[in-house]
Structure formats: structure tokens, C-alpha cells
Protein backbone atom coordinates (compact mmCIF):
# COMPACT_ATOMS: atom_id res chain seq x y z
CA UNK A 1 -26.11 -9.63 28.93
CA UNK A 2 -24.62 -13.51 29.18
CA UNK A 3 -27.89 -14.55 26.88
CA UNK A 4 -26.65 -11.84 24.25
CA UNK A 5 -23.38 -12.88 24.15
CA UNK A 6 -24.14 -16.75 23.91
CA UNK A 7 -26.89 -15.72 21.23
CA UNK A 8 -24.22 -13.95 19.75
CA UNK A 9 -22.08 -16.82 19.90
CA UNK A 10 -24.55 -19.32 18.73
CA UNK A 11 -25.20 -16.94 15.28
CA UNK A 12 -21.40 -16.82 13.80
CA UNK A 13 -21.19 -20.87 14.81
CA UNK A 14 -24.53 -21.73 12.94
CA UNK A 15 -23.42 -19.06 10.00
CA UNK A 16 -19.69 -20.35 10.01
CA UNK A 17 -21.65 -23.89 9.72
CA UNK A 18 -23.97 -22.95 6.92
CA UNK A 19 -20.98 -20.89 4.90
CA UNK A 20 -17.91 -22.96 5.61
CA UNK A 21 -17.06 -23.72 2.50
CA UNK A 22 -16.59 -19.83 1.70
CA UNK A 23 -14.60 -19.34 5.06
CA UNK A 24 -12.41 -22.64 3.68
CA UNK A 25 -11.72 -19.75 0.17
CA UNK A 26 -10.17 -17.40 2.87
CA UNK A 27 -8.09 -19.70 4.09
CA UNK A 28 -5.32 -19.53 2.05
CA UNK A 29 -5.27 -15.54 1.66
CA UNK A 30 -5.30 -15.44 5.36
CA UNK A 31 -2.63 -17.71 5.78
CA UNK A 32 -0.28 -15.36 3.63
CA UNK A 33 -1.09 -12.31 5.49
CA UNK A 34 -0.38 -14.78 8.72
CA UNK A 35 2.86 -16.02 7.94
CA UNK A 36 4.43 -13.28 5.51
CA UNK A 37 2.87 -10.26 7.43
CA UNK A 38 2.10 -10.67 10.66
CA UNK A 39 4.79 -13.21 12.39
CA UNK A 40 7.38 -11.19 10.99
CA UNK A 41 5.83 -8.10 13.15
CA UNK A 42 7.83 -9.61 16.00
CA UNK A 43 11.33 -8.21 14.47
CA UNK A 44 10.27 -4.64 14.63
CA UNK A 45 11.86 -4.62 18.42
CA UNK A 46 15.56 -5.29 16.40
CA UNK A 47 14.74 -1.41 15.69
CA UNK A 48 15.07 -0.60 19.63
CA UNK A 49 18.12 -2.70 19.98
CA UNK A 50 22.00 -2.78 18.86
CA UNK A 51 21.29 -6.12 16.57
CA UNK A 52 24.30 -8.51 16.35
CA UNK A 53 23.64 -11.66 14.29
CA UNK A 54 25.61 -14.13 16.88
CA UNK A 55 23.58 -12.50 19.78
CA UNK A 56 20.10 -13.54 18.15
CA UNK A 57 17.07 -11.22 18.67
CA UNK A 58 16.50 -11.62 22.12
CA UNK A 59 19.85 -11.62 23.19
CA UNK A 60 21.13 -7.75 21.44
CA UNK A 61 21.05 -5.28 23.87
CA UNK A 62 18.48 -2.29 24.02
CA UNK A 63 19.55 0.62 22.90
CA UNK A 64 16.32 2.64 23.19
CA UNK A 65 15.39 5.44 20.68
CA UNK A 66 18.99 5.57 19.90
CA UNK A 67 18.48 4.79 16.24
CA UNK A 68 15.60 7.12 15.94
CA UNK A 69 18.18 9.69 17.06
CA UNK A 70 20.64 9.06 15.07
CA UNK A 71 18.55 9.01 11.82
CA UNK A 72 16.72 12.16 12.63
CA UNK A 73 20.28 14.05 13.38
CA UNK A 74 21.85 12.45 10.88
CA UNK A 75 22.75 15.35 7.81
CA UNK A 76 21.04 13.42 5.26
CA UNK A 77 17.56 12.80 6.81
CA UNK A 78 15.75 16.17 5.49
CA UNK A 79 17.12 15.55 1.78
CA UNK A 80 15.52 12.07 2.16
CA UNK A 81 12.17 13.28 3.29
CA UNK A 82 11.68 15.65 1.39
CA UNK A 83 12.79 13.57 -1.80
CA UNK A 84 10.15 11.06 -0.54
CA UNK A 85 7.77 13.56 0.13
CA UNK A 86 8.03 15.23 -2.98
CA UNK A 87 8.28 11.63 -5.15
CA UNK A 88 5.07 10.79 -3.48
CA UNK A 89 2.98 14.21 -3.89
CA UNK A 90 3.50 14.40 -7.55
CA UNK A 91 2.50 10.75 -8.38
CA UNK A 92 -0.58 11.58 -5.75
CA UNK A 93 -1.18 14.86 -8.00
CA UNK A 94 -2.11 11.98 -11.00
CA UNK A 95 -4.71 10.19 -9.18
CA UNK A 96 -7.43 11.37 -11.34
CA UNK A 97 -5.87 10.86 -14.55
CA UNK A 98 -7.54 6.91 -14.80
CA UNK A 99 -10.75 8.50 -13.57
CA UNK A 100 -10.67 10.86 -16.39
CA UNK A 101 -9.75 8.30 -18.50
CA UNK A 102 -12.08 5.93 -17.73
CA UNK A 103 -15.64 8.29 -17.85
CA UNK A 104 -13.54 9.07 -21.17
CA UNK A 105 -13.45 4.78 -22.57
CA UNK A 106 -16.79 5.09 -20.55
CA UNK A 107 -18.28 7.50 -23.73
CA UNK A 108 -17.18 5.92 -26.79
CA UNK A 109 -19.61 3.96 -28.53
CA UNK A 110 -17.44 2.49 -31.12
CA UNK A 111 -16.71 -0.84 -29.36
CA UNK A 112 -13.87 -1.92 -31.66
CA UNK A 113 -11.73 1.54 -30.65
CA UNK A 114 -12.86 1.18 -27.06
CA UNK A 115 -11.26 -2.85 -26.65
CA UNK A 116 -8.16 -1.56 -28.27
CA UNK A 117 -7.63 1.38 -26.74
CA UNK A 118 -8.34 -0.41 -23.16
CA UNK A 119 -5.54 -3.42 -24.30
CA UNK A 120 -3.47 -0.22 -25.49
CA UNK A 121 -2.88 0.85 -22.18
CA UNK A 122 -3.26 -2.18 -20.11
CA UNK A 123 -0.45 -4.13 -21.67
CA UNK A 124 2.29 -1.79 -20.11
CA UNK A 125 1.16 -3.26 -16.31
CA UNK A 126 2.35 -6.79 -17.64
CA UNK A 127 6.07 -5.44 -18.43
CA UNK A 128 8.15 -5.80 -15.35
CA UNK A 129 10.25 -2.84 -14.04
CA UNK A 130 13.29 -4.26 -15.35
CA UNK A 131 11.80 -3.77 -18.40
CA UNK A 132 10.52 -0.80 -18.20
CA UNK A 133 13.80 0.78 -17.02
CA UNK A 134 15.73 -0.67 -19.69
CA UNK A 135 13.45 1.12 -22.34
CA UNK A 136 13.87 4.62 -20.93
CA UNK A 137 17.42 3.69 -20.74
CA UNK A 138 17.32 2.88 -24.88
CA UNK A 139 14.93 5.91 -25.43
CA UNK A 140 16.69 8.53 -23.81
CA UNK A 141 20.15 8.08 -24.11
CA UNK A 142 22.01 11.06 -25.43
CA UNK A 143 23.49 9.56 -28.40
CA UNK A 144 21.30 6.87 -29.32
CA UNK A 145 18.30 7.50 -27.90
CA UNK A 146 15.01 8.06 -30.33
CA UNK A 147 14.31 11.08 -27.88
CA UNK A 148 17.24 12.65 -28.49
CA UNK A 149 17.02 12.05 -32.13
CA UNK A 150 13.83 13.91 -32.44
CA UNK A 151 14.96 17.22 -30.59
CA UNK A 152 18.19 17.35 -32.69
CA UNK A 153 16.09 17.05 -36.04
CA UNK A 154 14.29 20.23 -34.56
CA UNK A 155 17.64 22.02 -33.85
CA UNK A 156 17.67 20.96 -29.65
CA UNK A 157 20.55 20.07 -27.93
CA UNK A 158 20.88 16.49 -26.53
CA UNK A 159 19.62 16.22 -22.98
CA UNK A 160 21.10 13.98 -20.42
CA UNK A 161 17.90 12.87 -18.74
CA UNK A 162 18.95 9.83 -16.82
CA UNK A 163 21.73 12.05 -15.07
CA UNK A 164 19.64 15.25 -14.30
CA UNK A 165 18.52 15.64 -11.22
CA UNK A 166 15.81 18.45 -12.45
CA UNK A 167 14.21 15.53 -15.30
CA UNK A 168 14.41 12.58 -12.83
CA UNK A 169 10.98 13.21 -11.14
CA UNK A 170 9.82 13.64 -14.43
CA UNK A 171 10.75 10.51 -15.78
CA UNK A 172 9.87 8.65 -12.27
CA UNK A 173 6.62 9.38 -12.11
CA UNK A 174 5.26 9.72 -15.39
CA UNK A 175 6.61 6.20 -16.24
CA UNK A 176 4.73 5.13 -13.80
CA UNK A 177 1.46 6.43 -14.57
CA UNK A 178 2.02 5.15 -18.37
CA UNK A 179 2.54 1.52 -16.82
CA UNK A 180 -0.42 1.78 -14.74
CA UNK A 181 -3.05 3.93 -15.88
CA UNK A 182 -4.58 0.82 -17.51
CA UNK A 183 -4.65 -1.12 -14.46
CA UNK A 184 -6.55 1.73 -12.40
CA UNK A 185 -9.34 2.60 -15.39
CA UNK A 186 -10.63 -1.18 -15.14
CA UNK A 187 -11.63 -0.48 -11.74
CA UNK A 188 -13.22 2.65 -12.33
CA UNK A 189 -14.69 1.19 -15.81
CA UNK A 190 -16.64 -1.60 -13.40
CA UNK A 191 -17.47 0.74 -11.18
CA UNK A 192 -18.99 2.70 -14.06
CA UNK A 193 -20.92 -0.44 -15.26
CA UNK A 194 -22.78 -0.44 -12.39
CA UNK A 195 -24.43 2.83 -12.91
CA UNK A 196 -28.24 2.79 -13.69
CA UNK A 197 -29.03 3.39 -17.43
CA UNK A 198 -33.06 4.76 -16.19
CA UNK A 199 -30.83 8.06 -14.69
CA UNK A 200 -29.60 8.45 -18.11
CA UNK A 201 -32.58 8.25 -19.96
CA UNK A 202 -33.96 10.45 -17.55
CA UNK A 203 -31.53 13.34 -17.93
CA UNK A 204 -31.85 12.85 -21.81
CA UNK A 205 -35.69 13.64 -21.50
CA UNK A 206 -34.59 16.47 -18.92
CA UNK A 207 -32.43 17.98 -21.43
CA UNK A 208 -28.93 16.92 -20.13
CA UNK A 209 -25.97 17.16 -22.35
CA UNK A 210 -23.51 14.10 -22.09
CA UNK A 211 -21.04 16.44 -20.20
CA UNK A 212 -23.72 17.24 -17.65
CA UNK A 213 -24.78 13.63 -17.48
CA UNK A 214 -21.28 12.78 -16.67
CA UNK A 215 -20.89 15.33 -14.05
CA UNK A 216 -24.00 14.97 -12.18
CA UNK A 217 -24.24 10.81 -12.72
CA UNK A 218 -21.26 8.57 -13.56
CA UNK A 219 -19.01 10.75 -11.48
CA UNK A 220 -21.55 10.81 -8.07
CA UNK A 221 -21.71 6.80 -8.80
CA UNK A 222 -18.05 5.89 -8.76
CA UNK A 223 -17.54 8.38 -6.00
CA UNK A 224 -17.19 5.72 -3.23
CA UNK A 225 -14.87 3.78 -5.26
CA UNK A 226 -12.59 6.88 -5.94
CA UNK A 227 -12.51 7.76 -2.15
CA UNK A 228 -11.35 4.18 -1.72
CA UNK A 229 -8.48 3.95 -3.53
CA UNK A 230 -7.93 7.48 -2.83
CA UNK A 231 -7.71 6.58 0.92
CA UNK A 232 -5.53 3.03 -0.58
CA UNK A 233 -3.27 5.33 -2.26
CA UNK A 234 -2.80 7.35 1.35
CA UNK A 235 -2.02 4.80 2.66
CA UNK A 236 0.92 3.92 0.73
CA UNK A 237 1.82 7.24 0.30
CA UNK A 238 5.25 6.57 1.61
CA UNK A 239 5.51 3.56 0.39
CA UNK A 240 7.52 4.28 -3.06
CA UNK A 241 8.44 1.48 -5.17
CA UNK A 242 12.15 1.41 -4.46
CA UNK A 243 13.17 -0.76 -7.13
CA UNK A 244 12.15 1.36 -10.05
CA UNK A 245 14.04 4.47 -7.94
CA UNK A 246 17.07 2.34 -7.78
CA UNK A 247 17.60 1.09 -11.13
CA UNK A 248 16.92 4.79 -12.38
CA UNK A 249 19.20 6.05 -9.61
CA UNK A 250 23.04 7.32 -10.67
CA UNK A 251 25.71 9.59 -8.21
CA UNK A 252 24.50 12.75 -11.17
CA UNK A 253 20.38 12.85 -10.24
CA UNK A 254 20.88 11.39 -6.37
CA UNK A 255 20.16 14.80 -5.42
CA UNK A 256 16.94 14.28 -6.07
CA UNK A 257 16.41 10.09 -6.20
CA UNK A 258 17.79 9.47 -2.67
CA UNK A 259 14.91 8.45 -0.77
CA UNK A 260 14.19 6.95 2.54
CA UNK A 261 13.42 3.28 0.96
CA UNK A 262 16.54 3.28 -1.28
CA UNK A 263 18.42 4.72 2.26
CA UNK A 264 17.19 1.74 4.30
CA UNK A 265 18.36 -0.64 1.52
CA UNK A 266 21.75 0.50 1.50
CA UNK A 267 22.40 0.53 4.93
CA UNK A 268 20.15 -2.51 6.24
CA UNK A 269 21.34 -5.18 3.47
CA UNK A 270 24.28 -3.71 1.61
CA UNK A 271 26.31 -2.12 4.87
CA UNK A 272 24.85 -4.48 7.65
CA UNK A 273 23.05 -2.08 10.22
CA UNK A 274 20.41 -3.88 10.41
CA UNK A 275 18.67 -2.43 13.55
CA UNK A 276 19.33 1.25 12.51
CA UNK A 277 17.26 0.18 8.56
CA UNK A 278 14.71 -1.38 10.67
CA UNK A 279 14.30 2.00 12.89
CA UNK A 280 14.35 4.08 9.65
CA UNK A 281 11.63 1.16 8.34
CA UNK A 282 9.29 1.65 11.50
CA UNK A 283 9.38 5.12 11.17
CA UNK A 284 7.73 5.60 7.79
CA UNK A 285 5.45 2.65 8.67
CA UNK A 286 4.32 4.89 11.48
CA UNK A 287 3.95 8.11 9.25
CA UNK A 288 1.91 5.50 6.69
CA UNK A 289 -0.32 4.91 9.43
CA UNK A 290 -1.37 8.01 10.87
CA UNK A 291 -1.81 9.22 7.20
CA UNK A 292 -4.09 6.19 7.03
CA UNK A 293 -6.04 7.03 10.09
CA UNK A 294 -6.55 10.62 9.24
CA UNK A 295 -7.75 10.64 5.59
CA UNK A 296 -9.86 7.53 6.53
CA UNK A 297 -11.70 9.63 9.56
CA UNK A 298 -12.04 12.83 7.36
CA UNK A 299 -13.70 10.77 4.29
CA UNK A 300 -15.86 8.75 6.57
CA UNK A 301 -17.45 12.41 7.81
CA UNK A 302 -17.80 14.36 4.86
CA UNK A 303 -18.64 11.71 2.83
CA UNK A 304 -19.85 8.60 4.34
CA UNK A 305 -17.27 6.47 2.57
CA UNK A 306 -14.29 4.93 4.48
CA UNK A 307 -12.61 1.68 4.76
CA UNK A 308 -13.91 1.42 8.40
């Protein structure tokens, strides 16, 4: 057993010897993840005590689950989880719209329509959400807006869309997708590159229409990479990006926009409670994990794919 493990030993010294100028390229990226996401692990116990800034960290008192408590008694927490919940499922419900997309770009044979319909919707992941914000701001106001304009030119009535809870969603998620559908059907156009042109010529002898081909080739081919970022996307699935949500977000549609990351920002930086954001932080880390766990242990056995 002692030989194996010095043999062991011996084998990543003589391959970190051979390779070290590649393990010298990962120095920097793990560096980052070092400083900016793993030192700062050691403040998650702030969540399990009553945090006071001229105490320090070690010297607040413990308070327990206390915070925990509070948050899941508190009136408000169902409306935020199920916000978040809800927020999260429908941009999850447009996961396959870059796939489709993609085997779409994937068919044209024109190559002069293909780059410029590729740069079409790839510029929109360059604009920052400022930006982006601002122009559904100018597009659907209710009195300026071009929207608006068009449905009173075909006799409908103005529609507040920025301050109705029932079109916020809406506006949220599709947005999104618009500013990064681009983004996700490069990945699934490499992906597709990689496919072997001999199964194509195959099915063509066989027969096989281009739908068929694309059903029973390109899509089996990119299926690892889709249950990839599939199990990414889980991962994250809590994980809403806040700042779009609160730019967008008004007292008329916060029926429907409060969520638990917009929550934690009001009350850990803009009213002080530090300890109870970080609880209210923890706990949809911990939701983001087991999420993780799950749909990475369910892929890896009916498919064979998983992160790990």
C-alpha cells in the first residue's frame, strides 16, 4: 500500500515537472477563486451571530438559528420564494431556445446570412444592464414609448408595463433571453462543429431527411454539452441577477419583483442587518447546492454525463 502511494506520489511530481508551465496558466484563475471566493467563506458564521461592527467577527455573540427563524416566520418570506421560484422556472422554461437556435444557424448554407444573423444576436450580450434597462424604459413608456405607439395606431389602449405586476415577469425574463441567446448558441454552434460529417453522408445514402438527420445526429452529439449547462443553469437556479430585478423594480409591480436577492440587499447594505442578509444569503446558497447535487446525480445515471 506505502509503494502505491509513493508511486502515486512520484507520478503527479514527475507530471507537475514535465507540465509546469501549464500548471503556472492556472495560477492566476486559481488565485481569484482563492482570494475572492474562498477566504471570504470564513464570514458565513456572521449568519449564526448578532454582528456588531465595533465587536469584530469573532467577538458578536451567537445567536444560533435565530436569524433563520426569524426569516422563515417573517410575513414576507413565502411572497419572496415564490417570486424567486417563479422568476427562476420561467427563465429555466427557455433553456432550449439557443439549442433550437443554434441546430437552426447550424442549417443555413448561405454563409453571408449565417455571420450576420450570429453578430445579430450576439451584440445584445455586450450592452450592460444599465443599458438594457434604460431601453425598455424608452420603449415602453406609456406616452412615449414606440410600444405604445404601435398598439394605439391599432386602436389599443396604452399599457403601463413597467408598473404591472402581471407584465413584469414578462419583461424580466424575456429581456434576458434577447441579451443572451447569442452568447449560449456559440457554445452549442462549437459543440455542433464537432459532429462527424461521414454520419451525415451516411444518413443521406440511407434516405434521411435533414429533419431526421438533425434529430437522430446533431442533437445526440451536443447532448453532453446541453446536460452541462443544463446542470450549470441548476445550479444557479436561485441565483437571479438582482441588478436587472432592481432597476426594473417600482412599489406598483413589487408584488411580483420582490425577491430573496433584492430582500438581502435591502436589509444587509441599505438597513444594516448584516448577520440576518447573510442568514437569508446562506440559505439560498444551501438550496443552490442541493439542487446542484441532485440534478448532477440524476444526469450522471440516466445519462452518463455529469460534472463529477
Amino acid at each position: 500500500m506505502k509503494k502505491n502511494q509513493i508511486s502515486k506520489r512520484h507520478d503527479v511530481i514527475n507530471s507537475f515537472r514535465r507540465n509546469w508551465q501549464l500548471y503556472l496558466f492556472l495560477l492566476p484563475v486559481l488565485t481569484y477563486f482563492l482570494i475572492f471566493h474562498y477566504v471570504p467563506m470564513y464570514g458565513v458564521q456572521i449568519a449564526f451571530k448578532d454582528y456588531f461592527a465595533n465587536l469584530g467577527m469573532f467577538g458578536s455573540p451567537w445567536v444560533g438559528f435565530e436569524h433563520f427563524e426569524r426569516f422563515f416566520d417573517s410575513y414576507y418570506f413565502w411572497r419572496l420564494l415564490k417570486n424567486t421560484l417563479i422568476l427562476n422556472a420561467y427563465s429555466l422554461l427557455l433553456f432550449p431556445l439557443p439549442i433550437i437556435f443554434a441546430l437552426m444557424l447550424n442549417e443555413l448554407r448561405q454563409g453571408a446570412f449565417k455571420k450576420w444573423s450570429q453578430t445579430l444576436t450576439y451584440a445584445p450580450h455586450f450592452i450592460s444592464v444599465v443599458v438594457v434597462v434604460g431601453m425598455l424604459v424608452a420603449f415602453l413608456d406609456p406616452n412615449t414609448g414606440i410600444v405604445n405607439h404601435f398598439l394605439r395606431a391599432i386602436g389599443v389602449e396604452p399599457i403601463h408595463f413597467l408598473t404591472s405586476p402581471e407584465w413584469f415577469r414578462h419583461i424580466y425574463v424575456w429581456s434576458g433571453q434577447w441579451q443572451s441567446l447569442g452568447w449560449g448558441t456559440i457554445i452549442y454552434l462549437a459543440a455542433l462543429a464537432g459532429v462527424n460529417p461521414e454520419l451525415h453522408e451516411a444518413a443521406k445514402v440511407d434516405g434521411a431527411s435533414r429533419f431526421q438527420r438533425i434529430v437522430h445526429i446533431n442533437i445526440p452529439s451536443i447532448l453532453p454539452t446541453i446536460i452541462i449547462l443544463f446542470i450549470l443553469n441548476i445550479g444557479n437556479f436561485m441565483q437571479i441577477g438582482f441588478e436587472k430585478v432592481l432597476l426594473m423594480q417600482n412599489n406598483l409591480n413589487s408584488e411580483t419583483s420582490d425577491i430573496i436577492q433584492t430582500f438581502v440587499y435591502e436589509a444587509g447594505l441599505l438597513e444594516g442587518q448584516y448577520s440576518f442578509a447573510a442568514a437569508i444569503g446562506l440559505f439560498e446558497s444551501a438550496i443552490n447546492i442541493v439542487l446542484l447535487i441532485t440534478v448532477n446525480q440524476i444526469a450522471r445515471k440516466v445519462s452518463n454525463n455529469s460534472l463529477w
